[in-house]
C-alpha atoms as a PDB file:
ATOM      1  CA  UNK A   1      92.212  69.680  87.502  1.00  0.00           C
ATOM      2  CA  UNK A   2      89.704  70.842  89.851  1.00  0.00           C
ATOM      3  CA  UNK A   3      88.407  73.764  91.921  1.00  0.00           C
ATOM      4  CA  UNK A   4      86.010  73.818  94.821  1.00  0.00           C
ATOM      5  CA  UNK A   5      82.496  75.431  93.858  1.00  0.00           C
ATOM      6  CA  UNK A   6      83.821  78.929  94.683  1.00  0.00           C
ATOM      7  CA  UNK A   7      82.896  81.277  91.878  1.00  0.00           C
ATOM      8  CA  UNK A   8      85.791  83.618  92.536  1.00  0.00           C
ATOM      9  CA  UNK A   9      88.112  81.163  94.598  1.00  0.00           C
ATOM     10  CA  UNK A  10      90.847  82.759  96.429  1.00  0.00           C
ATOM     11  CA  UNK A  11      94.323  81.623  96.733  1.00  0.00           C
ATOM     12  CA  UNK A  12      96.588  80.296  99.162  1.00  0.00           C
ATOM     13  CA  UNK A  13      99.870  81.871  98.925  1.00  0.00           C
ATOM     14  CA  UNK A  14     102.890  79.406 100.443  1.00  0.00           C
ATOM     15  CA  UNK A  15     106.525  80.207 101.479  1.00  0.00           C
ATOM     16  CA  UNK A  16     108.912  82.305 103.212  1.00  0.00           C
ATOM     17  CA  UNK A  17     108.864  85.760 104.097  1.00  0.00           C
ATOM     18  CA  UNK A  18     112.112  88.317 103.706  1.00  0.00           C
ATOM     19  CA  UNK A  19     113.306  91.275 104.446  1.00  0.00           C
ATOM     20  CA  UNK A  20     114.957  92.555 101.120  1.00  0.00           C
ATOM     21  CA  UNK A  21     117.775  94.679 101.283  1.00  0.00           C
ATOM     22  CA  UNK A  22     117.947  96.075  97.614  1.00  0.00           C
ATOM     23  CA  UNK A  23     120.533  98.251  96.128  1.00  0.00           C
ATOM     24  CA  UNK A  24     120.354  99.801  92.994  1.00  0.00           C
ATOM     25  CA  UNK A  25     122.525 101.872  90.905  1.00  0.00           C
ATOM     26  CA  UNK A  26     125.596  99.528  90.954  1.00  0.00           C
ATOM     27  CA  UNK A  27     128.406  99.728  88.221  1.00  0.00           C
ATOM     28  CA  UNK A  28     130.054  96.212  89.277  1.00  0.00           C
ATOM     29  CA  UNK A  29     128.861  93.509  91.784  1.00  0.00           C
ATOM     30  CA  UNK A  30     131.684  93.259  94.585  1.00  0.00           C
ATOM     31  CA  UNK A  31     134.646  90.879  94.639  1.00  0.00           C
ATOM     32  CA  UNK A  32     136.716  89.711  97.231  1.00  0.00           C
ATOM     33  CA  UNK A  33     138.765  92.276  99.091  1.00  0.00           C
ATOM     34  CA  UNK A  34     136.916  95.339  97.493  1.00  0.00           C
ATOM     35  CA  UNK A  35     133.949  97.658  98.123  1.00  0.00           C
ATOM     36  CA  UNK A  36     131.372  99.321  95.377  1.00  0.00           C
ATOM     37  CA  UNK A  37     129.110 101.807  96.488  1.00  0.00           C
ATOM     38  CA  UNK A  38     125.439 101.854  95.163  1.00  0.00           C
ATOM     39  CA  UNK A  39     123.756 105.323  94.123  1.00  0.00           C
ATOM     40  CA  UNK A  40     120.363 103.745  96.106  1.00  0.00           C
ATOM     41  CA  UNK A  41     119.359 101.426  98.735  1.00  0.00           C
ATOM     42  CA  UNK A  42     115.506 100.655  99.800  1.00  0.00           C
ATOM     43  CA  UNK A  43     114.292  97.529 102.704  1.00  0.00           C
ATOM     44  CA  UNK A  44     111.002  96.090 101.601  1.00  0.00           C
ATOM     45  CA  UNK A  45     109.169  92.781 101.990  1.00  0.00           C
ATOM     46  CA  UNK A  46     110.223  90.036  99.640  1.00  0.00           C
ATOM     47  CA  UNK A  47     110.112  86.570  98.852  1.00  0.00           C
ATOM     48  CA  UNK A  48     108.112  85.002  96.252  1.00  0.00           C
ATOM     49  CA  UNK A  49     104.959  84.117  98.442  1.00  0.00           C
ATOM     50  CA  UNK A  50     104.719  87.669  99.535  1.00  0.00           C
ATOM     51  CA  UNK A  51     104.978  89.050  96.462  1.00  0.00           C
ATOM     52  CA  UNK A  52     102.650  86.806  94.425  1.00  0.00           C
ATOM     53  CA  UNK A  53      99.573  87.525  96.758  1.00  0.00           C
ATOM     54  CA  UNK A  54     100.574  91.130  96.877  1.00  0.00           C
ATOM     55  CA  UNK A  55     100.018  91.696  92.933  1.00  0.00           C
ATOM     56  CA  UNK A  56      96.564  88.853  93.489  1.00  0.00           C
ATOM     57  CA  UNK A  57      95.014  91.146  95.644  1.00  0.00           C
ATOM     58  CA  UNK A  58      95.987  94.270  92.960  1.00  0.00           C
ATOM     59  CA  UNK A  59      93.835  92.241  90.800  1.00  0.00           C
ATOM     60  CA  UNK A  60      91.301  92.020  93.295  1.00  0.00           C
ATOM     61  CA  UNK A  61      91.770  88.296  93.989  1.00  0.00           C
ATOM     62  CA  UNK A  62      91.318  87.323  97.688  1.00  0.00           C
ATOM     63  CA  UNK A  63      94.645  86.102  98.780  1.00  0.00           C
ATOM     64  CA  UNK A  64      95.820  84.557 102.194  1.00  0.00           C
ATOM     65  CA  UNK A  65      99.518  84.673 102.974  1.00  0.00           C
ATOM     66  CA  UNK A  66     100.601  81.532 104.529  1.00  0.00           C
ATOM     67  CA  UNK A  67     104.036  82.328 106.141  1.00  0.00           C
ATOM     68  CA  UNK A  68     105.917  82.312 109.117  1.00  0.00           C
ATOM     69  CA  UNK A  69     106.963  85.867 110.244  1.00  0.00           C
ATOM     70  CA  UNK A  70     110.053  86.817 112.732  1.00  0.00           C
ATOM     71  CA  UNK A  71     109.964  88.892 115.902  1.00  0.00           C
ATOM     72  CA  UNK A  72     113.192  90.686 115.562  1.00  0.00           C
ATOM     73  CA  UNK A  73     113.306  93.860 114.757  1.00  0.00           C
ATOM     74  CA  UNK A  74     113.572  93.868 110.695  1.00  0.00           C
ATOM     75  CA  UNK A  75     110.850  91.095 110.180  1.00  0.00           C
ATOM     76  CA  UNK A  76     108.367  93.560 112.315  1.00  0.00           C
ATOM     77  CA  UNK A  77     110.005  96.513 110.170  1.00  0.00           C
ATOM     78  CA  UNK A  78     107.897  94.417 107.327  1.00  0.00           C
ATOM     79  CA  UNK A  79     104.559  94.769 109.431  1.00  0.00           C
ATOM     80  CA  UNK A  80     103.227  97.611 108.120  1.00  0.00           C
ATOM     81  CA  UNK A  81     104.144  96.710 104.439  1.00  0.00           C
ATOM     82  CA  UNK A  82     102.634  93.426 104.890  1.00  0.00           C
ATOM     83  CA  UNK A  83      98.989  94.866 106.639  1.00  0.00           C
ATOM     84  CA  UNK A  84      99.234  97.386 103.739  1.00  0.00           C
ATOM     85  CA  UNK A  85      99.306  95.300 101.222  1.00  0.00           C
ATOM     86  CA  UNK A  86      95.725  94.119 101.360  1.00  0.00           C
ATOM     87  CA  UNK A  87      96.318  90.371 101.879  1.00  0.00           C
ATOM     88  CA  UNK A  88      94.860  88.240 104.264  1.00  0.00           C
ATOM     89  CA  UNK A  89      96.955  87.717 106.960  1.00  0.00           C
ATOM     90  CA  UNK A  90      94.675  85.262 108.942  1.00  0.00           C
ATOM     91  CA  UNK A  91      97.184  82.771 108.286  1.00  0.00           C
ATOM     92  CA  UNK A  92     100.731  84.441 108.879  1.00  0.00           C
ATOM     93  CA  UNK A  93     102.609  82.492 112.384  1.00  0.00           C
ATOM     94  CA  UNK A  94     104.898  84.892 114.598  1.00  0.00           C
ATOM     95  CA  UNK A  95     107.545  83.003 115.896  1.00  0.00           C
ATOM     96  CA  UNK A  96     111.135  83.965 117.479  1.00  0.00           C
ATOM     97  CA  UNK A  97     112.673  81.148 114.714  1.00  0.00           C
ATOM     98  CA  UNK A  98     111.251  82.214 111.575  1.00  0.00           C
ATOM     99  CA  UNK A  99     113.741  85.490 111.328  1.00  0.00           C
ATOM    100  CA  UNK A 100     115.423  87.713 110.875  1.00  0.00           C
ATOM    101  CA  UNK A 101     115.256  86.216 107.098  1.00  0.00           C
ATOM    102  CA  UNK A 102     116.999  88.806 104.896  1.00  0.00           C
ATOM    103  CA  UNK A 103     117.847  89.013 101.086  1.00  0.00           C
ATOM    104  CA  UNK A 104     120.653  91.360  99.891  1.00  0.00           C
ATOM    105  CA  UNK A 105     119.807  92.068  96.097  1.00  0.00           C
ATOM    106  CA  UNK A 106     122.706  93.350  93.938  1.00  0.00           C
ATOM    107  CA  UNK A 107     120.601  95.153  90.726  1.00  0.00           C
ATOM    108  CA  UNK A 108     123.039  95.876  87.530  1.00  0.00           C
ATOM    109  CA  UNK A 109     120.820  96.754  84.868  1.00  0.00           C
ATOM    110  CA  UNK A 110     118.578  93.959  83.875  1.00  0.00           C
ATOM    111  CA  UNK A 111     120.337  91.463  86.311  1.00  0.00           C
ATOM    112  CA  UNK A 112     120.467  90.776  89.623  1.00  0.00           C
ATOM    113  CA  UNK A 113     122.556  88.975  92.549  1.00  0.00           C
ATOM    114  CA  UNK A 114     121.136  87.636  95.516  1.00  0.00           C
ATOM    115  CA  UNK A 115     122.830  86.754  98.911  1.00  0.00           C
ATOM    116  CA  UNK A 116     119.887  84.860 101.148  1.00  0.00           C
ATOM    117  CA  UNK A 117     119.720  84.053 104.460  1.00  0.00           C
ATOM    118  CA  UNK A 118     116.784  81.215 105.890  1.00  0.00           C
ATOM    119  CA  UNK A 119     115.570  81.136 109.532  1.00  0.00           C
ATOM    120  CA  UNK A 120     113.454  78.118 110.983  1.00  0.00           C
ATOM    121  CA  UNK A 121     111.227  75.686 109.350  1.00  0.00           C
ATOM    122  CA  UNK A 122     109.239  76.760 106.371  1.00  0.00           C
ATOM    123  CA  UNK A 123     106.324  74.647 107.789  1.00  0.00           C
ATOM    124  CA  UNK A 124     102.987  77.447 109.188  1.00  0.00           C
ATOM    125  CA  UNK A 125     101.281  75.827 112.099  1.00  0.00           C
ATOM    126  CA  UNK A 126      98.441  77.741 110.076  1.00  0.00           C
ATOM    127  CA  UNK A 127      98.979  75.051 107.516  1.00  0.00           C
ATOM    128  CA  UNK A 128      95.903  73.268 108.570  1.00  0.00           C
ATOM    129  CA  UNK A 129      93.546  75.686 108.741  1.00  0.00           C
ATOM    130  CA  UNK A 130      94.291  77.306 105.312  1.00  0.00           C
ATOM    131  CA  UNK A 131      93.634  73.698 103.466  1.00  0.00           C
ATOM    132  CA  UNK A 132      90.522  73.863 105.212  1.00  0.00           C
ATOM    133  CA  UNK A 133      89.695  77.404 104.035  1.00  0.00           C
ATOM    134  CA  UNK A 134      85.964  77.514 103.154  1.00  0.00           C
ATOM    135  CA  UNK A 135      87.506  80.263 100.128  1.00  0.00           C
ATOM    136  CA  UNK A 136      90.501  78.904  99.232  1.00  0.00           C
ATOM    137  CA  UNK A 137      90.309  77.096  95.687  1.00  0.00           C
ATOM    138  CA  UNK A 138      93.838  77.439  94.706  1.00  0.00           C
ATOM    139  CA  UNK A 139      97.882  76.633  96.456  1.00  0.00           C
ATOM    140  CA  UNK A 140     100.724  78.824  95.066  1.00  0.00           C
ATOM    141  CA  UNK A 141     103.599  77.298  96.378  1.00  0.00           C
ATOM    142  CA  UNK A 142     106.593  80.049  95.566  1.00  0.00           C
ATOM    143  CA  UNK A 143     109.737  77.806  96.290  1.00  0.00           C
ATOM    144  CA  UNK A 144     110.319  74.370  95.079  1.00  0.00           C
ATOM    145  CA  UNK A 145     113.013  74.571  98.628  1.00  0.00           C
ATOM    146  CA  UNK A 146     109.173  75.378 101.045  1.00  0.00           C
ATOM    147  CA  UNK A 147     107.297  71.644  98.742  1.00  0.00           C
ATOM    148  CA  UNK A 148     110.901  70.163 100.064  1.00  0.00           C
ATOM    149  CA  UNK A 149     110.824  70.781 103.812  1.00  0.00           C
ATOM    150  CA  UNK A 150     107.005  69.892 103.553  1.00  0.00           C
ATOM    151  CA  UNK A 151     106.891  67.034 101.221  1.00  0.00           C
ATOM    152  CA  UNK A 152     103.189  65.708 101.351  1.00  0.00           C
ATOM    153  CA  UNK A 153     102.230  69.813 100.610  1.00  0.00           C
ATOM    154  CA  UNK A 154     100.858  68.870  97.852  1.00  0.00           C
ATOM    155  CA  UNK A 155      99.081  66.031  98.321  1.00  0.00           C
ATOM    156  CA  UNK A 156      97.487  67.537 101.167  1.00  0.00           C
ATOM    157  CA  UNK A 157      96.092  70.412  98.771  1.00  0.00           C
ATOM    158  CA  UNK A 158      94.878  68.133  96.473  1.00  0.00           C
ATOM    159  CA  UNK A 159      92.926  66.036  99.134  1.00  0.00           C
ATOM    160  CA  UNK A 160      91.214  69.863 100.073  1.00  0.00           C
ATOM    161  CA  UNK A 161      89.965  70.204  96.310  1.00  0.00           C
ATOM    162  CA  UNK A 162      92.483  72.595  95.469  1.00  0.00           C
ATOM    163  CA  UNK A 163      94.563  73.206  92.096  1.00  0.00           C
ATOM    164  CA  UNK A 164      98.229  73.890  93.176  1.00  0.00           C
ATOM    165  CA  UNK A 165     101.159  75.927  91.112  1.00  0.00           C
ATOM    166  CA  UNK A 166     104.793  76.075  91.789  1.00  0.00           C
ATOM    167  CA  UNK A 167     107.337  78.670  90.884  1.00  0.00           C
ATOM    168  CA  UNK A 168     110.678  76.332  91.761  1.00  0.00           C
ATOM    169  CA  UNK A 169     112.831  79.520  92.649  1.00  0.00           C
ATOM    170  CA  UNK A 170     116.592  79.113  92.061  1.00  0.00           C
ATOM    171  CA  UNK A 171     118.064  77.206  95.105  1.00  0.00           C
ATOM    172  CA  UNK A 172     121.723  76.216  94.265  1.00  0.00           C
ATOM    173  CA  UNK A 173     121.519  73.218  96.458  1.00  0.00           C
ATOM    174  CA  UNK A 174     117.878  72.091  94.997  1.00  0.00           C
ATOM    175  CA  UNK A 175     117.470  73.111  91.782  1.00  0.00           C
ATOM    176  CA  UNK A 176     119.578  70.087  90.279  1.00  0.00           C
ATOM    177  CA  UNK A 177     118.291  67.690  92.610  1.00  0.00           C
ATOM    178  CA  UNK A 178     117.364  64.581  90.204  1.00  0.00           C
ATOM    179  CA  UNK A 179     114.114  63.794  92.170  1.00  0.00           C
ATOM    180  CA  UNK A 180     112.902  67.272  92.254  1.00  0.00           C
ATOM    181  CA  UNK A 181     110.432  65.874  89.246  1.00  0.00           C
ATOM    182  CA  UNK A 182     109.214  63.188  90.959  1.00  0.00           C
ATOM    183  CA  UNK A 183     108.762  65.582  94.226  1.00  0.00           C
ATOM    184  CA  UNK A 184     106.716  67.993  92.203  1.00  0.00           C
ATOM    185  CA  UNK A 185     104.169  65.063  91.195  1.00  0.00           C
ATOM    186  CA  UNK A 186     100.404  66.604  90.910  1.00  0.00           C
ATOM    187  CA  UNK A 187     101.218  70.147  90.504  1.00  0.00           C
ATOM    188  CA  UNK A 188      98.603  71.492  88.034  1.00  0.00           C
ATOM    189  CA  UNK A 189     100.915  74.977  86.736  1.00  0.00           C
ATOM    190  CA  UNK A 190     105.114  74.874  86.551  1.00  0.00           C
ATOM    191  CA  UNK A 191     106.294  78.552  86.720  1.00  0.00           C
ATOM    192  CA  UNK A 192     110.197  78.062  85.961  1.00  0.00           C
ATOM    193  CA  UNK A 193     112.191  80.940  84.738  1.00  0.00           C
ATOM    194  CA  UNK A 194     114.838  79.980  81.829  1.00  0.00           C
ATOM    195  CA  UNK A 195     117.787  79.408  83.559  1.00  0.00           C
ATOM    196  CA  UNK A 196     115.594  76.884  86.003  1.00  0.00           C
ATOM    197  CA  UNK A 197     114.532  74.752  83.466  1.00  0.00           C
ATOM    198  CA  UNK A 198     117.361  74.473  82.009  1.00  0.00           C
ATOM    199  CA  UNK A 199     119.349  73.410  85.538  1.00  0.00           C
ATOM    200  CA  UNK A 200     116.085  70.794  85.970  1.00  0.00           C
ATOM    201  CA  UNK A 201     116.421  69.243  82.832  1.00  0.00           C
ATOM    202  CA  UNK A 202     119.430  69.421  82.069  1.00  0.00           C
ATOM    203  CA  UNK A 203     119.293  70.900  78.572  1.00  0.00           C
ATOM    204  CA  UNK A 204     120.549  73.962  76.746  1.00  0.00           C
ATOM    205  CA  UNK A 205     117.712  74.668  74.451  1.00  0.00           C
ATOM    206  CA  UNK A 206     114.711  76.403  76.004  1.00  0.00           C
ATOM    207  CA  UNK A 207     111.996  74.578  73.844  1.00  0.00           C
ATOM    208  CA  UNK A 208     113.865  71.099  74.652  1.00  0.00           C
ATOM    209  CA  UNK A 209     113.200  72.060  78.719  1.00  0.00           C
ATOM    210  CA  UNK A 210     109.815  73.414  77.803  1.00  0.00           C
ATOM    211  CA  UNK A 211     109.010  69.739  76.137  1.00  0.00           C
ATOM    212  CA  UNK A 212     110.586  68.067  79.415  1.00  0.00           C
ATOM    213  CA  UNK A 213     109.017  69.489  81.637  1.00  0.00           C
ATOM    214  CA  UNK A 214     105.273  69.097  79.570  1.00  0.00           C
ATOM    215  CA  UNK A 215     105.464  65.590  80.063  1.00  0.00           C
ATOM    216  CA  UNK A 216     105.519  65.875  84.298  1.00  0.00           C
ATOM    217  CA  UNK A 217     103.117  69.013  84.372  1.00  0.00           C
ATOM    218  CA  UNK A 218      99.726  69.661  82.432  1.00  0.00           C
ATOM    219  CA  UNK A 219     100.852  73.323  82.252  1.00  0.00           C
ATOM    220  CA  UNK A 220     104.339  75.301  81.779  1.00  0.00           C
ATOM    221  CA  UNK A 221     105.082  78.469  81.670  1.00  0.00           C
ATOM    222  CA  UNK A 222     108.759  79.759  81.333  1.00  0.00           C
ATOM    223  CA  UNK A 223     109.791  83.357  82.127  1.00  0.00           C
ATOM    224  CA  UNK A 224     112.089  84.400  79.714  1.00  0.00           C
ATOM    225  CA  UNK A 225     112.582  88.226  81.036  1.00  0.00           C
ATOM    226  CA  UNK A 226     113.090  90.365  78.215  1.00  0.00           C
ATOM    227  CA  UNK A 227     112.718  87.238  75.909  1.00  0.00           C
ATOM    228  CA  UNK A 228     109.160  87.231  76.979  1.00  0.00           C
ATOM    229  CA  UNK A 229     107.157  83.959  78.135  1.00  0.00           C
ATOM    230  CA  UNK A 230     106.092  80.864  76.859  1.00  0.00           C
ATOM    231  CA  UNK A 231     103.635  78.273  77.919  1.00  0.00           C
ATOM    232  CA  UNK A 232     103.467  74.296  76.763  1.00  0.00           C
ATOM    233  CA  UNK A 233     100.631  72.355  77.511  1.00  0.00           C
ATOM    234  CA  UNK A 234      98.614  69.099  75.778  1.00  0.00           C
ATOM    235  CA  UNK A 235      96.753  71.600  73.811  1.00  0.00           C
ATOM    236  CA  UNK A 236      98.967  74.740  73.226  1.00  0.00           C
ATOM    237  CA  UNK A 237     102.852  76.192  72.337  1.00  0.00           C
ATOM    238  CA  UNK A 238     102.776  79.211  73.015  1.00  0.00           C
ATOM    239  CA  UNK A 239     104.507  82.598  73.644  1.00  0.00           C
ATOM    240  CA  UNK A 240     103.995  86.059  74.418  1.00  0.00           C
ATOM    241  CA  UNK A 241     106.623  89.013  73.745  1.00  0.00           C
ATOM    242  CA  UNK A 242     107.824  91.438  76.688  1.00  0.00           C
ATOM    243  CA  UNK A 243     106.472  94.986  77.535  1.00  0.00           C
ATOM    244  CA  UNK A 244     108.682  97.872  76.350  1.00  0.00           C
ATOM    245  CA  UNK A 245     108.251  99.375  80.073  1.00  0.00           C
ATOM    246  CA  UNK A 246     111.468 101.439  81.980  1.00  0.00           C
ATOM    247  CA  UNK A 247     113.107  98.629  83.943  1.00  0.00           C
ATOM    248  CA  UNK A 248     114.324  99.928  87.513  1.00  0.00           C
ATOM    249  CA  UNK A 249     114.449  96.618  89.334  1.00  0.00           C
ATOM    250  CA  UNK A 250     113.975  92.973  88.154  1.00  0.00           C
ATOM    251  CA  UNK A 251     113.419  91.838  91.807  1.00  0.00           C
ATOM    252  CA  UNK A 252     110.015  89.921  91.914  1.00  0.00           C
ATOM    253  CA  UNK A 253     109.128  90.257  88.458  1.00  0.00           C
ATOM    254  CA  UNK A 254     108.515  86.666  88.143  1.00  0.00           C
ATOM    255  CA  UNK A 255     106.517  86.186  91.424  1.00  0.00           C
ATOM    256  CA  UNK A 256     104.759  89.236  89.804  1.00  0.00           C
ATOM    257  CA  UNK A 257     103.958  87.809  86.609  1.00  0.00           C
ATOM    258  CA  UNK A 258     102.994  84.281  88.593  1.00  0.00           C
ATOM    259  CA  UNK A 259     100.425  86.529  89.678  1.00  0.00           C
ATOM    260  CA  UNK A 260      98.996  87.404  86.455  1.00  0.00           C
ATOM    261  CA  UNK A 261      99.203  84.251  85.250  1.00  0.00           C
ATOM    262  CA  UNK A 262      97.485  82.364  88.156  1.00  0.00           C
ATOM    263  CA  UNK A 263      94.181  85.127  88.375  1.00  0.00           C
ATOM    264  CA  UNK A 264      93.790  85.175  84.673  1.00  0.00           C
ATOM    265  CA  UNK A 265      93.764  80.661  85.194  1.00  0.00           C
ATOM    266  CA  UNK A 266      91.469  81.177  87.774  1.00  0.00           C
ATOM    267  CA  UNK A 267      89.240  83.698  86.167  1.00  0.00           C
ATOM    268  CA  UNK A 268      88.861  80.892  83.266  1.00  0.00           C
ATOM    269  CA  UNK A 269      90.639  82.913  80.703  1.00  0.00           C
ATOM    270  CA  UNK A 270      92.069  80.929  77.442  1.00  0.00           C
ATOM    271  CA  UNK A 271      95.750  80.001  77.753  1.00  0.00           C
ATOM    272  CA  UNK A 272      97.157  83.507  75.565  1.00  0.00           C
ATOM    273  CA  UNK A 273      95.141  85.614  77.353  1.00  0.00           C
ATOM    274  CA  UNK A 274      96.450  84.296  80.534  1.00  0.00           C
ATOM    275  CA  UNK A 275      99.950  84.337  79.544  1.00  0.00           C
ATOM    276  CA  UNK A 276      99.706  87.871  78.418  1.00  0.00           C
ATOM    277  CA  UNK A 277      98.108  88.856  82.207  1.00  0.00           C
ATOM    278  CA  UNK A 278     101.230  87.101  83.227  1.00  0.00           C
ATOM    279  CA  UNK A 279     103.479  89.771  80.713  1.00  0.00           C
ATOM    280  CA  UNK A 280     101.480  92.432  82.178  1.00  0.00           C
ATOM    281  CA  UNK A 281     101.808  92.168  85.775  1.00  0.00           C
ATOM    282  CA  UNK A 282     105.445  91.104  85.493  1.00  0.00           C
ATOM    283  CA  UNK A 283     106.018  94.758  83.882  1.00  0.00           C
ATOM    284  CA  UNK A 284     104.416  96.235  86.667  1.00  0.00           C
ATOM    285  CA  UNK A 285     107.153  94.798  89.415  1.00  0.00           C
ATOM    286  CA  UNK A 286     110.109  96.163  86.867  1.00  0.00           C
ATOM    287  CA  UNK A 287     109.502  99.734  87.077  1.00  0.00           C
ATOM    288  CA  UNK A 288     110.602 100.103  90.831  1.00  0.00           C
ATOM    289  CA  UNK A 289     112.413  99.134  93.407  1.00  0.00           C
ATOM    290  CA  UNK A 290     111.173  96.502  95.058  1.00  0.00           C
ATOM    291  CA  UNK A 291     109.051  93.454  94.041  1.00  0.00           C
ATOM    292  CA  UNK A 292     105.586  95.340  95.008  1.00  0.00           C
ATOM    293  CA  UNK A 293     106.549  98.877  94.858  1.00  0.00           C
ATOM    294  CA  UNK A 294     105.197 100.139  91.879  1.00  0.00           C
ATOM    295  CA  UNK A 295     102.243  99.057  93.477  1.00  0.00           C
ATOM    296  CA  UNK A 296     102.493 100.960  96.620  1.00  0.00           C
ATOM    297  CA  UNK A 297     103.289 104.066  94.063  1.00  0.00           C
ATOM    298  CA  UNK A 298      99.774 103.302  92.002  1.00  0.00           C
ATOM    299  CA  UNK A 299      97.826 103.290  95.709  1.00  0.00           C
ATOM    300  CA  UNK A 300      99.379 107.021  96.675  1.00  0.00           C
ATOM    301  CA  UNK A 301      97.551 110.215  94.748  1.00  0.00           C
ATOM    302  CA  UNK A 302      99.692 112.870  93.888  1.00  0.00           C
ATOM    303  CA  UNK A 303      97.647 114.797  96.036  1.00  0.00           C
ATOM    304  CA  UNK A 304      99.067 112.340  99.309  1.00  0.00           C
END
């Protein structure tokens, strides 16, 4: 692995941009012919690239969003959100194609549905100039389905100087794709929840997935949810338990704990400590709706 010279590198964060539609408070998901009612309903910004450089930049990590944004009227309802946030935005395309892209989240409990639709190519025509980033050190690339419409990605961060991670994201019609190994070759840090490894590799055991997938990547970390997380590498096997925190919303808790994870990496931290940072920001996203809103709620003094 290898970083450019920056002492405090920032990171690139890769992938597309939607507008969540979350609803909370649900006794049953719907079925066919019938209608449920949820007690609570909030829009927000979502998507895995969002939300991983939102919770870098809690942690005071420069971040630069590298996205493709809509011009209809709910991807410019995300604006404001987005400029909040305290991301760099240097790097975020407008374009008529790239929306309206809009998640419906279904939140029973500790689980969650999703109904997603895409719009346009995931490919920035700011792609260039964020490789070339004087600051960037580091590619987060939060969908295995953004390294498949842009194949070389990868390569193309490497040839930069930059270390590159990969949350694969659960895509029904990628996640068992038999080459998606071979696609992901050169990623330094494999962010998979359970249920992905286990559709990659094709095994029902965690720790048989977790051995897998250690001989493709020189890091692994599987998100485990209340189970915790656990990280395989040449030199460590590892795990870390869950926060007892109040869980409202498990939307973006693993793009939240990716978060942790990759600053603590940067920051040079030893592999438990970092894994722990992961546990801890990942707690943070539970506790509202939304996979950033808890920490909109930290930024706002009771006396606002």
């Amino acid at each position: 692995m290898s970083l450019k010279d920056n002492q405090h590198p920032a990171v690139l964060s890769i992938g597309r941009i939607y507008c969540d539609l979350i609803f909370t408070g649900l006794a049953a998901l719907p079925e066919p012919g019938r209608e449920v009612f949820a007690d609570n309903l909030k829009m927000a910004a979502g998507g895995g690239a969002y939300i991983t450089a939102a919770h870098l930049a809690h942690t005071g990590r420069t971040t630069a969003l590298v996205a493709r944004l809509g011009l209809d009227a709910l991807s410019a309802g995300l604006a404001p959100e987005l400029e909040a946030a305290g991301i760099d935005l240097q790097f975020l395309e407008r374009s008529a194609d790239a929306g309206p892209q809009v998640t419906v989240a279904s939140v029973i409990g500790n689980d969650r549905a999703f109904l997603s639709r895409r719009a346009g190519t995931a490919l920035p025509a700011t792609l260039d100039a964020a490789l070339t980033w004087p600051q960037a050190g580091h590619l987060h690339i939060a969908e295995y389905a953004t390294l498949h419409e842009i194949p070389d990605l990868v390569r193309r961060a490497k040839a930069h100087g930059l270390t590159v991670s990969l949350d694969p994201s659960w895509d029904e019609t990628l996640i068992y794709d038999p080459a998606l190994l071979t696609a992901c070759a050169g990623i330094d840090i494999f962010l998979p929840n359970k249920e992905e490894a286990l559709a990659i590799t094709g095994f029902e055991d965690p720790q048989d997935a977790l051995d897998k997938l250690a001989e493709t990547f020189p890091v692994v970390v599987l998100k485990g949810g209340a189970e915790g997380a656990w990280l395989r590498s040449h030199e460590h096997n590892l795990h870390a338990k869950a926060e007892n925190v109040p869980v409202i919303d498990t939307t973006g808790a693993g793009d939240a704990f990716n978060a942790g994870f990759i600053n603590a990496w940067l920051s040079g931290a030893d592999a438990q400590t970092a894994l722990n940072a992961g546990i801890q920001s990942g707690s943070l996203a539970v506790q509202a709706a939304g996979g950033t809103a808890f920490l909109q709620k930290q930024e706002i003094s009771p006396a606002d």
